[in-house]
Protein backbone atom coordinates (compact mmCIF):
# COMPACT_ATOMS: atom_id res chain seq x y z
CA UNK A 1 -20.88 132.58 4.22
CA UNK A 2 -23.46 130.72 6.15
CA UNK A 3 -23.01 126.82 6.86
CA UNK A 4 -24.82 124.11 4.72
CA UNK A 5 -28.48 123.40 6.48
CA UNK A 6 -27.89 119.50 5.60
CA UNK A 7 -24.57 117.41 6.01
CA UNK A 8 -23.56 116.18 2.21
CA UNK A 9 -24.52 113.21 1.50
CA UNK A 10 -21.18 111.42 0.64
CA UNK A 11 -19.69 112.37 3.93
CA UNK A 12 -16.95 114.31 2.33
CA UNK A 13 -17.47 117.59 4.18
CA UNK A 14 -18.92 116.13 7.69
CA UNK A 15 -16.17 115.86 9.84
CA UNK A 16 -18.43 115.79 12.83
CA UNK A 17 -16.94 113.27 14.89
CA UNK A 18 -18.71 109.84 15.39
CA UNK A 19 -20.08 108.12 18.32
CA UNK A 20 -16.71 106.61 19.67
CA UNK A 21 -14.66 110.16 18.59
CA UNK A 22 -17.67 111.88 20.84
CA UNK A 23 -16.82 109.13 24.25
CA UNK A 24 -13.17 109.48 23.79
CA UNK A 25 -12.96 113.08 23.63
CA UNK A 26 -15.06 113.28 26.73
CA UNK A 27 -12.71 111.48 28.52
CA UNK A 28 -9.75 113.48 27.65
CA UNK A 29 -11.67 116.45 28.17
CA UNK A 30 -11.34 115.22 32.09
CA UNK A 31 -7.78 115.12 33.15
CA UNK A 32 -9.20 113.41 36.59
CA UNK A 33 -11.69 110.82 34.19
CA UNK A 34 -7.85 110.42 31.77
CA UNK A 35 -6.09 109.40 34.56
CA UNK A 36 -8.49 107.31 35.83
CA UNK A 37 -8.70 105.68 32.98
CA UNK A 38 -4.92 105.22 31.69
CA UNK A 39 -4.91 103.02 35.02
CA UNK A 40 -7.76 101.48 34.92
CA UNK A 41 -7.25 100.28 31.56
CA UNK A 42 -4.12 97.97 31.90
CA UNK A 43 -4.96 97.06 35.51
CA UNK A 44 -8.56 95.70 33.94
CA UNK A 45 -6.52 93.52 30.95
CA UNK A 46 -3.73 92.50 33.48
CA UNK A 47 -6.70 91.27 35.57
CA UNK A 48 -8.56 88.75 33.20
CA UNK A 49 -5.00 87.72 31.76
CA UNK A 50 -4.43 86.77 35.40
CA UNK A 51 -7.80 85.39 35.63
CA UNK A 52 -7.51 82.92 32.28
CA UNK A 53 -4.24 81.83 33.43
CA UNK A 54 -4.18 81.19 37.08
CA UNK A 55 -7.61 79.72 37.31
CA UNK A 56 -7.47 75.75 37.63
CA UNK A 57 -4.17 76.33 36.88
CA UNK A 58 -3.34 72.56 38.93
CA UNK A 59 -5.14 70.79 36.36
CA UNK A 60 -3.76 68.26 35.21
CA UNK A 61 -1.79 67.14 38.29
CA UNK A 62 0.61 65.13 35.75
CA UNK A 63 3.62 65.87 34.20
CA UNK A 64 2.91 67.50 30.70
CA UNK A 65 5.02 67.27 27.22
CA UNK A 66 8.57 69.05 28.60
CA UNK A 67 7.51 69.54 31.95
CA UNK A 68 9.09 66.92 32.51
CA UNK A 69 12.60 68.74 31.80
CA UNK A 70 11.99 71.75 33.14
CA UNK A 71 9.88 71.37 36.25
CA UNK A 72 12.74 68.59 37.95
CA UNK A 73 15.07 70.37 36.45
CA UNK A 74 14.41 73.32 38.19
CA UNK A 75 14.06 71.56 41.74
CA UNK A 76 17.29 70.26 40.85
CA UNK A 77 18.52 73.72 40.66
CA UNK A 78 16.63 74.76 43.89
CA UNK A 79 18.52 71.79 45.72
CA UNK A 80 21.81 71.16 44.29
CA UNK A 81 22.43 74.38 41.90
CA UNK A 82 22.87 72.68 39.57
CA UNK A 83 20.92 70.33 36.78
CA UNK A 84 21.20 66.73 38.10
CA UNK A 85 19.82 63.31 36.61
CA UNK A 86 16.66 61.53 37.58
CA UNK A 87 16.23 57.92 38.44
CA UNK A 88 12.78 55.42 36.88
CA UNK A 89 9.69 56.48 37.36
CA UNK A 90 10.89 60.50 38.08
CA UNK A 91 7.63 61.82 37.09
CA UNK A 92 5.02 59.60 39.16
CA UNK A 93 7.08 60.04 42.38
CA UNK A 94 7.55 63.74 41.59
CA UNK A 95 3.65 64.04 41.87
CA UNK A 96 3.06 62.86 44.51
CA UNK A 97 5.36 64.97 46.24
CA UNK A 98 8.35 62.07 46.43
CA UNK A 99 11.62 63.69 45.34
CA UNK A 100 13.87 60.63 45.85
CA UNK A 101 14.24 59.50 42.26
CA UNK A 102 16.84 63.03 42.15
CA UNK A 103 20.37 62.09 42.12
CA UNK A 104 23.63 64.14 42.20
CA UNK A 105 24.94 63.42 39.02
CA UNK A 106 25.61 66.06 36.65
CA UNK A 107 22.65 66.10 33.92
CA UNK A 108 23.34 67.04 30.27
CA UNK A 109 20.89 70.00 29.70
CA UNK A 110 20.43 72.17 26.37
CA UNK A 111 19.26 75.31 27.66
CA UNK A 112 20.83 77.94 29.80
CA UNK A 113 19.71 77.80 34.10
CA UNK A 114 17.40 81.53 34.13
CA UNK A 115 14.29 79.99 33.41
CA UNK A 116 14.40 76.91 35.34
CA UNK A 117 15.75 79.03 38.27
CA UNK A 118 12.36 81.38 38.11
CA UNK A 119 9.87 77.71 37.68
CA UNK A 120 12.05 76.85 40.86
CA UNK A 121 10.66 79.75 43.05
CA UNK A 122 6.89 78.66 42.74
CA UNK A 123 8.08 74.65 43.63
CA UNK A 124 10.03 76.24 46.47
CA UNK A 125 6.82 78.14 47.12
CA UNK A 126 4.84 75.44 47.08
CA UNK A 127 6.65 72.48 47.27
CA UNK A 128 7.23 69.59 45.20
CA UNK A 129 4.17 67.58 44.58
CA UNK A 130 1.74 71.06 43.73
CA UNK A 131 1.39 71.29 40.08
CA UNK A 132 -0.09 74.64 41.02
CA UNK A 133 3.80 75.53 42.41
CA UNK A 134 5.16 73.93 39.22
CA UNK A 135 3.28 76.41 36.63
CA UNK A 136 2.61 79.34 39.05
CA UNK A 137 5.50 81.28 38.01
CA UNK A 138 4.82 80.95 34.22
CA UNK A 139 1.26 82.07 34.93
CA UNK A 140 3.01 85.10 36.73
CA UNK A 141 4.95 85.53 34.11
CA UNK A 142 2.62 85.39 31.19
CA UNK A 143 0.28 87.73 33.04
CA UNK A 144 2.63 90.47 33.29
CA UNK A 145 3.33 90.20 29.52
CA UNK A 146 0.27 91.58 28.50
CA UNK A 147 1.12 94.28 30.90
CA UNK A 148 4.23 94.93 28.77
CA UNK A 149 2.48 94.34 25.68
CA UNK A 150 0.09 97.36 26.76
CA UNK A 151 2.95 99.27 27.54
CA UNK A 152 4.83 98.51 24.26
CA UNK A 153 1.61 99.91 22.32
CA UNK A 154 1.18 102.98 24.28
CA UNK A 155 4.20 103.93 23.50
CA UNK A 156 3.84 103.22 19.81
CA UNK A 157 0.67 104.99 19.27
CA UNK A 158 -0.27 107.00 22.26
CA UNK A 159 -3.40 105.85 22.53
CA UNK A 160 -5.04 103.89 25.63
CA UNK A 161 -7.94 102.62 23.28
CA UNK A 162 -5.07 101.23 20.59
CA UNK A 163 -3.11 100.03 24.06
CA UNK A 164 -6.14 98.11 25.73
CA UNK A 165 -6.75 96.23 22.64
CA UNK A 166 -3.57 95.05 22.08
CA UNK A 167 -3.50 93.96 26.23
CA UNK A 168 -6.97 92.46 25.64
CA UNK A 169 -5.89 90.35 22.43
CA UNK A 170 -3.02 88.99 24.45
CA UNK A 171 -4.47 88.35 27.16
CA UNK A 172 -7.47 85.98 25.21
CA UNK A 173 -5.13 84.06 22.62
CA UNK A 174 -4.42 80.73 23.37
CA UNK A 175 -0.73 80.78 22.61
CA UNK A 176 -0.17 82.97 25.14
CA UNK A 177 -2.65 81.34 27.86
CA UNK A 178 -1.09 78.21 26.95
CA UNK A 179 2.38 78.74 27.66
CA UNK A 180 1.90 80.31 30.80
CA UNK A 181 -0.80 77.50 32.78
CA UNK A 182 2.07 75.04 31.75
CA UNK A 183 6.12 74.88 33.07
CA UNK A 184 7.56 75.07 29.80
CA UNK A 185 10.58 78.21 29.12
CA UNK A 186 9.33 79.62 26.13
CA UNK A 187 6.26 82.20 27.88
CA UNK A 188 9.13 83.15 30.00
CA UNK A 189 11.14 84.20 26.74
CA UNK A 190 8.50 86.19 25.55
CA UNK A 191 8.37 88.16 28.44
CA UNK A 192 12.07 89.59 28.75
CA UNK A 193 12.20 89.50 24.47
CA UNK A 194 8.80 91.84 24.76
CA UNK A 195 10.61 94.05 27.96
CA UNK A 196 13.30 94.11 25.98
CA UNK A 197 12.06 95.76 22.96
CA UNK A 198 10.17 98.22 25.30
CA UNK A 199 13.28 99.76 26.57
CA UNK A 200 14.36 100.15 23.07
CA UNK A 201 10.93 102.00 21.99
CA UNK A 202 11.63 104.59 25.40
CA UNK A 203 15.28 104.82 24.12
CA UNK A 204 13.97 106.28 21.07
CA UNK A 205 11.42 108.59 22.26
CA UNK A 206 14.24 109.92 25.12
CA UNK A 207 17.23 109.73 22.20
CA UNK A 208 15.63 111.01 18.64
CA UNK A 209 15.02 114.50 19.84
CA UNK A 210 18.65 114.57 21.06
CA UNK A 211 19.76 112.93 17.91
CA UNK A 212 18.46 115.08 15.20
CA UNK A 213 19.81 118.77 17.24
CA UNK A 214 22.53 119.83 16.60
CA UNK A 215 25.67 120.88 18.96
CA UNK A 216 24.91 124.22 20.79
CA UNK A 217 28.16 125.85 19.58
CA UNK A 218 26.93 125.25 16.04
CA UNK A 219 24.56 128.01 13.98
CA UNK A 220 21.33 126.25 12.85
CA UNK A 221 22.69 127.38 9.03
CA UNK A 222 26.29 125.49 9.23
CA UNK A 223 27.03 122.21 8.10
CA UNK A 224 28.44 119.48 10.11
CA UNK A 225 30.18 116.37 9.30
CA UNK A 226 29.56 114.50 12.21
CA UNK A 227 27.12 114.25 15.32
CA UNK A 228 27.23 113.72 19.09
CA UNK A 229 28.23 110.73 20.61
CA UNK A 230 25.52 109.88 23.30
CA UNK A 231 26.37 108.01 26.55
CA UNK A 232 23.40 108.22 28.68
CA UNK A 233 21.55 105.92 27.40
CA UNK A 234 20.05 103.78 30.26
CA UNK A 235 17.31 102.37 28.30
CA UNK A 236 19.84 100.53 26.26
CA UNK A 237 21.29 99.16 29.40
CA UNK A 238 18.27 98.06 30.15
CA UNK A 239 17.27 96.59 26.65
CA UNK A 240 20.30 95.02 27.19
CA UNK A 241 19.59 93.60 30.64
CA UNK A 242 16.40 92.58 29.74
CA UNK A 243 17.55 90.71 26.71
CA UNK A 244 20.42 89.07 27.95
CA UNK A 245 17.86 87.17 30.41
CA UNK A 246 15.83 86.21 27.14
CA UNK A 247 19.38 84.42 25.87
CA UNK A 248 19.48 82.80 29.39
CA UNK A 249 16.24 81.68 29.19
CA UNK A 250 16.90 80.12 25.75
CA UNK A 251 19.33 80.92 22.81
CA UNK A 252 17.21 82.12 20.49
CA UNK A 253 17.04 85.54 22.62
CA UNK A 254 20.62 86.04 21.24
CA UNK A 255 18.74 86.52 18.03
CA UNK A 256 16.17 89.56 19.26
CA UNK A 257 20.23 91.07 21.11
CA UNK A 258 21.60 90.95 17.73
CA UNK A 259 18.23 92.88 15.97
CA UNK A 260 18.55 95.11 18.86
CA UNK A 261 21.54 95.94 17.82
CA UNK A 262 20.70 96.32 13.86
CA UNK A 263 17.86 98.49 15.16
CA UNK A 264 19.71 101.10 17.49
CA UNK A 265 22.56 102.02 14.46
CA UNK A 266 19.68 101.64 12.02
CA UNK A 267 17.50 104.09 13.89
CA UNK A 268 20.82 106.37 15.04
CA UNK A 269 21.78 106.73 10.73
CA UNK A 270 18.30 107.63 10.05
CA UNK A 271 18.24 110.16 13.00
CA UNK A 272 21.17 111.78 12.19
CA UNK A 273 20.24 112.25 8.81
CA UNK A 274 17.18 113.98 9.28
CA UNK A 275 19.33 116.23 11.19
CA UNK A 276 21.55 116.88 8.65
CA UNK A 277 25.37 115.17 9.78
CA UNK A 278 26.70 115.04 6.34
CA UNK A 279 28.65 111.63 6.91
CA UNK A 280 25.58 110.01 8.79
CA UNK A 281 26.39 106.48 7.74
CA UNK A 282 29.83 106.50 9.04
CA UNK A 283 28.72 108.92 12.04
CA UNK A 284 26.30 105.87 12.96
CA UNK A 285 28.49 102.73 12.47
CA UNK A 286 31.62 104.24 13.81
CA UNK A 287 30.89 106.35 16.58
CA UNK A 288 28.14 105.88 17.84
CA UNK A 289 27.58 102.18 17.13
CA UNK A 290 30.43 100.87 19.91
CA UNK A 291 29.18 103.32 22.31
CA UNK A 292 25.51 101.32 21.59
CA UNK A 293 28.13 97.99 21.67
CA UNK A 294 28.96 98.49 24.72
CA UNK A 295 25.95 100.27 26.31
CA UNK A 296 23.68 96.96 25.20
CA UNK A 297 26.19 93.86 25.23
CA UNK A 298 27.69 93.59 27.98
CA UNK A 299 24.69 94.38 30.41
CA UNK A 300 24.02 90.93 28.59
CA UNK A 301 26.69 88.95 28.82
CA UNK A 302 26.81 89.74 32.29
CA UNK A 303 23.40 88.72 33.01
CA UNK A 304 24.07 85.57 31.14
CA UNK A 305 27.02 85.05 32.84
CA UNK A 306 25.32 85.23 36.23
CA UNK A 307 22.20 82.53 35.47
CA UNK A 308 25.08 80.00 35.45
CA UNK A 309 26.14 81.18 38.92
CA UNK A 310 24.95 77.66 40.04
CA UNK A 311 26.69 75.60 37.94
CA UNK A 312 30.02 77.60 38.77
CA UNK A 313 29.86 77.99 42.42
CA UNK A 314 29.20 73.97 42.68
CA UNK A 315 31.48 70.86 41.92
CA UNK A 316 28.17 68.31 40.10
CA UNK A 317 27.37 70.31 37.55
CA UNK A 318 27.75 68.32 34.07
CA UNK A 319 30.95 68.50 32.43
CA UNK A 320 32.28 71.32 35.46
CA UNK A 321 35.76 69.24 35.71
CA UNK A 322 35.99 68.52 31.70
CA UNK A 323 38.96 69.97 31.42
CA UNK A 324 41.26 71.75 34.08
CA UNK A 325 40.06 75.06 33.72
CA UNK A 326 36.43 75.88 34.97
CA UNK A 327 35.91 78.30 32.23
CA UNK A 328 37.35 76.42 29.34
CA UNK A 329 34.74 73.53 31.13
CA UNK A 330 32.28 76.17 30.54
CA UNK A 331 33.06 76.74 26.81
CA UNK A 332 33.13 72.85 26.46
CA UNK A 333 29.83 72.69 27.78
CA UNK A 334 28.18 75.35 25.17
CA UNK A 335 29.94 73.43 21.99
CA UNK A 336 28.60 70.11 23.02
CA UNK A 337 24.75 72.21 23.89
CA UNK A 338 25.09 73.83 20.37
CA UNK A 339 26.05 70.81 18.21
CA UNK A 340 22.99 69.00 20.10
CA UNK A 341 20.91 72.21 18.48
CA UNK A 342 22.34 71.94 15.38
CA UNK A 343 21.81 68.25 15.42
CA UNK A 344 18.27 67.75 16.53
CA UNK A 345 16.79 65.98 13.89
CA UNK A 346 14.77 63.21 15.63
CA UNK A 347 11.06 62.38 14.77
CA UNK A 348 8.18 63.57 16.42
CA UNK A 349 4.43 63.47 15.91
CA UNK A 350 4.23 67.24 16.34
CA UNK A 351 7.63 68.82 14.87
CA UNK A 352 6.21 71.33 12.66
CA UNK A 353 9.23 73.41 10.69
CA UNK A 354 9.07 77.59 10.75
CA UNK A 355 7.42 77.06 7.38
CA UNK A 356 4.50 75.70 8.18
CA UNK A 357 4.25 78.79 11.20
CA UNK A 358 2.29 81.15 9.72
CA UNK A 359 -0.44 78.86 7.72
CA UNK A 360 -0.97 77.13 11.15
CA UNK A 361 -0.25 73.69 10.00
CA UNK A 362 0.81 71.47 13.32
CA UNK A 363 -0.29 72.91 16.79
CA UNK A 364 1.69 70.90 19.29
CA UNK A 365 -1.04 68.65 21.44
CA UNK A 366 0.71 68.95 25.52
CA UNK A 367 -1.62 66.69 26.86
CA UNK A 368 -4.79 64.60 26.61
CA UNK A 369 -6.99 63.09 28.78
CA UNK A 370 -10.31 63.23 30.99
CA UNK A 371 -11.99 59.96 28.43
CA UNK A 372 -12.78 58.66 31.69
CA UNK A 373 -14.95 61.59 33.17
CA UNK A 374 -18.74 62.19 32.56
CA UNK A 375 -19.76 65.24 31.37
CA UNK A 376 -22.71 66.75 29.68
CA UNK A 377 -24.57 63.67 30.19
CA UNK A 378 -22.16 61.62 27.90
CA UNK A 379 -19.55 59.23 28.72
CA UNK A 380 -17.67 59.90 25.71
CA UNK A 381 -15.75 62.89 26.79
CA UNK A 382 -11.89 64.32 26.10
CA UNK A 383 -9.51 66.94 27.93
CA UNK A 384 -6.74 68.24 25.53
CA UNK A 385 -4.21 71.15 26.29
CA UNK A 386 -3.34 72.70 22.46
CA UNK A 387 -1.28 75.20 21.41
CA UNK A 388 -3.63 76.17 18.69
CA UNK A 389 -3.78 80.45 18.40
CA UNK A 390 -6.86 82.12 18.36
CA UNK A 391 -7.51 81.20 14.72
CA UNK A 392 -8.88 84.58 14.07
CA UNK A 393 -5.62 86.50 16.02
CA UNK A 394 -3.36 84.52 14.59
CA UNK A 395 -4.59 84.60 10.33
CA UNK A 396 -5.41 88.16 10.32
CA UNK A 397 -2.26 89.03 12.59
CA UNK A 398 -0.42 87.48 9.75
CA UNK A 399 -2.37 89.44 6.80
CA UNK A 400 -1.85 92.29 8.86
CA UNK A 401 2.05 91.69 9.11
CA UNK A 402 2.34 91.66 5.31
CA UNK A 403 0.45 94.54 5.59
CA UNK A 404 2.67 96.26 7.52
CA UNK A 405 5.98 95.27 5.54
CA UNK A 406 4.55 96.21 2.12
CA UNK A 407 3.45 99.72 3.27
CA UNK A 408 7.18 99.71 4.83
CA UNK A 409 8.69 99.04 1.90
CA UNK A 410 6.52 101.45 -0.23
CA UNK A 411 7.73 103.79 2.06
CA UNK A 412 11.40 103.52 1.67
CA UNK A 413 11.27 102.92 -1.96
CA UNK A 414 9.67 106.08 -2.74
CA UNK A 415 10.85 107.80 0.60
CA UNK A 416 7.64 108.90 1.67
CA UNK A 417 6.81 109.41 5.29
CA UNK A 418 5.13 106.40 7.16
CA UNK A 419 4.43 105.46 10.85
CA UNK A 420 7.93 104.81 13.04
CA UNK A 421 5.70 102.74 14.93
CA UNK A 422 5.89 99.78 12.11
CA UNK A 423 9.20 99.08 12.09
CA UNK A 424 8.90 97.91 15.67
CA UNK A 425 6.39 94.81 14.88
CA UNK A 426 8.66 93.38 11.92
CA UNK A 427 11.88 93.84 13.63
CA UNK A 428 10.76 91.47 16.58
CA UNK A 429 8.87 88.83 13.75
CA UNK A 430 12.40 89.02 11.80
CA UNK A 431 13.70 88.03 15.33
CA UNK A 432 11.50 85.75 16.24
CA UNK A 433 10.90 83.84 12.98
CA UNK A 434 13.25 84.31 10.27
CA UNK A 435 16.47 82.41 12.03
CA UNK A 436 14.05 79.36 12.35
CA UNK A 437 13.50 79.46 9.14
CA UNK A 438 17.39 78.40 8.43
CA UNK A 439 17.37 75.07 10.08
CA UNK A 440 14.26 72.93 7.89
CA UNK A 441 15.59 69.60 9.18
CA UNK A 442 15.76 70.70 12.75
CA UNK A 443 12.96 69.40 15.22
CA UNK A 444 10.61 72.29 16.11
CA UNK A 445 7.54 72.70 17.37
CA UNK A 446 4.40 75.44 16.33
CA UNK A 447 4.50 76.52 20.15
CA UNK A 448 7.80 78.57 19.87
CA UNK A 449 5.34 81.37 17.90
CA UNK A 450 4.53 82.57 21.57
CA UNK A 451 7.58 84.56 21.67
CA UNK A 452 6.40 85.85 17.52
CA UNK A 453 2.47 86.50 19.21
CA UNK A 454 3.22 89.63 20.78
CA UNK A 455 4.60 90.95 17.46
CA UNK A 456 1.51 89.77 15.39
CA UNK A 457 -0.72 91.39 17.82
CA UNK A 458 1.05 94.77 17.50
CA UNK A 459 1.10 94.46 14.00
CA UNK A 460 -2.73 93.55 14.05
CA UNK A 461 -3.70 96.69 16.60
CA UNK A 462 -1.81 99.08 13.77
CA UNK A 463 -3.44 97.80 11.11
CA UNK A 464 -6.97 97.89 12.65
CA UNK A 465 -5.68 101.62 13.62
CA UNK A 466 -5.67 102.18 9.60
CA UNK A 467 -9.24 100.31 9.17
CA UNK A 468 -10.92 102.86 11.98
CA UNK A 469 -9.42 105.95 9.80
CA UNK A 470 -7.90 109.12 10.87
CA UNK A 471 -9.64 112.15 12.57
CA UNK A 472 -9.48 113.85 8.96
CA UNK A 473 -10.80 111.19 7.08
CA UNK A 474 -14.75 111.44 6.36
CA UNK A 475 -17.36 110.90 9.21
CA UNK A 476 -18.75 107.56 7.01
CA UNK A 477 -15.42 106.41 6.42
CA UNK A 478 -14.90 106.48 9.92
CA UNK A 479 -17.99 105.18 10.83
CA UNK A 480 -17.18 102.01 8.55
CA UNK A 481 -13.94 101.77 9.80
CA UNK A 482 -14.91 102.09 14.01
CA UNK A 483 -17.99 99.67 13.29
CA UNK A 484 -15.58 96.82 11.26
CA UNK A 485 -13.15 96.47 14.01
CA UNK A 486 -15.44 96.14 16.98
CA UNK A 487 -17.17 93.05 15.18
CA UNK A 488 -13.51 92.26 14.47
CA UNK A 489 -13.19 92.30 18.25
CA UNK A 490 -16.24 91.11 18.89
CA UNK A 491 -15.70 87.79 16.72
CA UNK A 492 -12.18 87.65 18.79
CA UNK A 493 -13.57 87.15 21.88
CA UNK A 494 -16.02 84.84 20.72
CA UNK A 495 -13.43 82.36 18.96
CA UNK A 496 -11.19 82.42 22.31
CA UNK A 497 -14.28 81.57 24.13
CA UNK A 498 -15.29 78.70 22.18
CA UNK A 499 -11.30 77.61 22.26
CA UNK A 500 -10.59 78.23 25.86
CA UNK A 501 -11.93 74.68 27.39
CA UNK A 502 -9.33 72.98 25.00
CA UNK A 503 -6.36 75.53 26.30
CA UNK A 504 -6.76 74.90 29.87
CA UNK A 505 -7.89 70.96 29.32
CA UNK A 506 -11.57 70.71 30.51
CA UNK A 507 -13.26 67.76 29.29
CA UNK A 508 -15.94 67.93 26.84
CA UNK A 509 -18.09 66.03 24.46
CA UNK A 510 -16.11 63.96 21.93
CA UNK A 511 -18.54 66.16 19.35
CA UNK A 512 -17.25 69.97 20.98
CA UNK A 513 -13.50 68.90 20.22
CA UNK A 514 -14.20 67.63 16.77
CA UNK A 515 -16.04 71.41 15.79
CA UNK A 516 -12.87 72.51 16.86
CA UNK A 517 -10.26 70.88 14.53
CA UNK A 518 -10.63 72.71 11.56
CA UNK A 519 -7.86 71.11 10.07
CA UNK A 520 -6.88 67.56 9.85
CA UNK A 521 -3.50 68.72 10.54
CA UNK A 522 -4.67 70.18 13.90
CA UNK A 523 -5.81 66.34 15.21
């Protein structure tokens, strides 16, 4: 039988691979051009992440929106070890450089030390009066997260291209520039919560193969009731490392622990299942859930335990001598920090409850200024730091979310086989979002979807994975596919481009910021 002399029309029997399929298999046709690439590839994302964050990253040389908690807060931790109160006129003095206004007084603060010890090294770096010193360590930090963010989808999807783009996306949204050019806790959450749930992804790929065998002393024929027990598991340790600096960095990385948690017996069941332990429920829960226990909480506790090193090693640490027992002090402390949590219902132009999250009601406005400062030939000019998302990342990261669960869900009702890979997304937005979603009356603020970006991104890259098509799918349907997410892209970097002068505070015509508020909500 002799081959077709045209291509059929409708694509359905040209597999021929398009344009992009042609470039990519040349490049893994060339193990030296692959491994040039697979570094090349994060080191170029890491690179203009660092780039957007660290440039002008002194500007403004004021204290912005929490700043000015967390930046003295973390000199007082550099000085005394501990969190210590300020006297008037803290943040003018601090400034300039002038760090008399600290006192030794204990201070009552409401999150745990780890954060404000890490904003501490860049002061100490830099001393006192560089705002550069105060928000170099965030920048750091933020940087590196789209490092781990490339990591995280490599190991989802094995693919550089799928990999790059979620680094790339990351690296351009404005949440995540945002939080790291300012000296605020929550970019430095995002970080461990993101390293966290990498070590659980390389668990899995190191455990499941292990999971689903069965004993060598067993025939592949015979049943068994129950499965190995599994130890070695250092990627748990680490997971659990890793997150137990996200809960000392703030609380709400006790939430991402305890979905770690749900995830590893979750993902143990399931894997013992498919390899055919009869009582793999039990087998899960029982056995090898307090091995997981203990392989993934106390490598947290401990690291939580050690951020307050300061505040136990000194004598001025608020509410250290509160009762006669420094530990019962300690446990006195974290009732009075979680009934002020529980409590928080003060007013505040831009609270903005979990509801409103993922329509983008409220951004949070951290500064605004520069109405005195020329430019573009008019005098009429504002500088505004926002914590407004890329619009674009942020809508169809949500449709794409959805996306993700209702395939899930399809999948599990009618038990037919889907990607692994989406679990991973919606267990860290479940983390991330749905406890906030518990406390309506509570003062919160749109900016704490940082830690959620990461997740929305990942679920965004596996759902434009979907829109490019498969390698079996017709050549036109891939076409269509390839060709609708690079203007997706393409539109992307545009939007964070036309976004970025009010993310980093530039001034610009009155007019530019106006064709930027697309809501009235967003003023």
């Amino acid at each position: 039988m002799t081959a077709p002399l045209l291509p059929a029309l409708d694509g359905r029997h040209d597999d021929r691979p398009t344009a992009w399929e042609r470039l990519r298999d040349a490049w893994h046709a060339d193990p030296a051009r692959l491994r040039l690439i697979s570094w090349l590839a994060p080191a170029l994302v890491t690179l203009l992440a660092a780039v957007l964050r660290i440039a002008g990253l002194a500007h403004p040389h004021a204290i912005v929106f929490d700043e000015t908690y967390y930046v003295k807060d973390a000199w007082s931790l550099w000085v005394h070890g501990y969190e210590a109160t300020w006297g008037d006129k803290a943040n003018d003095l601090f400034a300039k450089g002038d760090t008399g206004a600290l006192q030794t007084a204990g201070s009552f603060v409401v999150h745990p030390p780890l954060g404000k010890w890490l904003i501490a090294l860049g002061i100490a770096a830099f001393g006192p009066g560089s705002s550069f010193g105060w928000r170099i360590s965030t920048a750091i930090i933020g940087t590196l997260t789209v490092l781990v963010l490339y990591l995280l989808a490599k190991a989802l999807t094995r693919s550089i291209v799928a990999a790059t783009l979620a680094g790339l996306l990351l690296a351009v949204d404005g949440l995540g520039i945002v939080l790291s050019r300012i000296g605020l806790l929550d970019g430095i959450l995002t970080f461990f919560v993101v390293l966290g749930i990498l070590f659980l992804v390389y668990d899995r790929q190191r455990m499941m193969p292990r999971l689903q065998d069965r004993t060598s002393h067993e025939r592949d024929d015979a049943p068994t009731l129950w499965g190995r027990v599994f130890w070695g598991r250092p990627w748990v340790v680490l997971a659990g490392l890793a997150l137990g600096a996200a809960t000392s960095v703030k609380w709400s990385g006790a939430y991402v622990l305890a979905a770690a948690g749900i995830y590893l017996v979750v993902t143990d069941a399931l894997a013992r299942r498919r390899a055919g332990v009869a009582l793999w429920p039990a087998d899960a829960v029982l056995r090898q859930g307090p091995a997981s226990f203990l392989l993934l909480v106390p490598a947290a506790a401990a690291v939580y335990l050690a951020s307050w090193s300061g505040w136990f090693l000194t004598s001025g640490g608020y509410d250290r001598h509160a009762t006669g027992n420094v530990l019962t002090s300690w446990f006195k402390y974290h009732s009075d920090i979680l009934a002020f949590h529980v409590g928080l219902t003060s007013s505040h132009p831009y609270a903005s409850p979990a509801w409103q999250w993922p329509l983008l009601i409220r951004p949070t406005a951290f500064w605004v200024g520069g109405q005195d400062t020329p430019c573009f030939g008019t005098d009429h000019c504002i500088g505004t730091i926002t914590s407004i998302p890329n619009p674009l990342i942020w809508y169809l990261g949500v449709a794409a979310s959805v996306y993700l669960l209702v395939r899930f869900v399809r999948g599990l009702v009618l038990r037919s086989p889907m990607p692994w890979s989406y679990a991973v997304p919606l267990v860290g937005l479940a983390a991330t979002y749905l406890p906030w979603l518990a406390f309506p009356e509570r003062t919160i603020f749109q900016f704490y979807t940082v830690v959620m970006a990461p997740f929305l991104i990942l679920a965004l890259v596996l759902a434009l994975r979907d829109i490019a098509g498969p390698r079996s799918a017709p050549r036109h349907r891939r076409q269509a596919g390839q060709r609708t997410v690079v203007v997706i892209v393409v539109l992307i970097v545009l939007v964070s481009a036309f976004f970025y002068p009010l993310w980093i505070g530039l001034p610009v015509p009155w007019w530019f910021w106006q064709a930027h508020n697309w809501m009235i909500t967003w003023i």
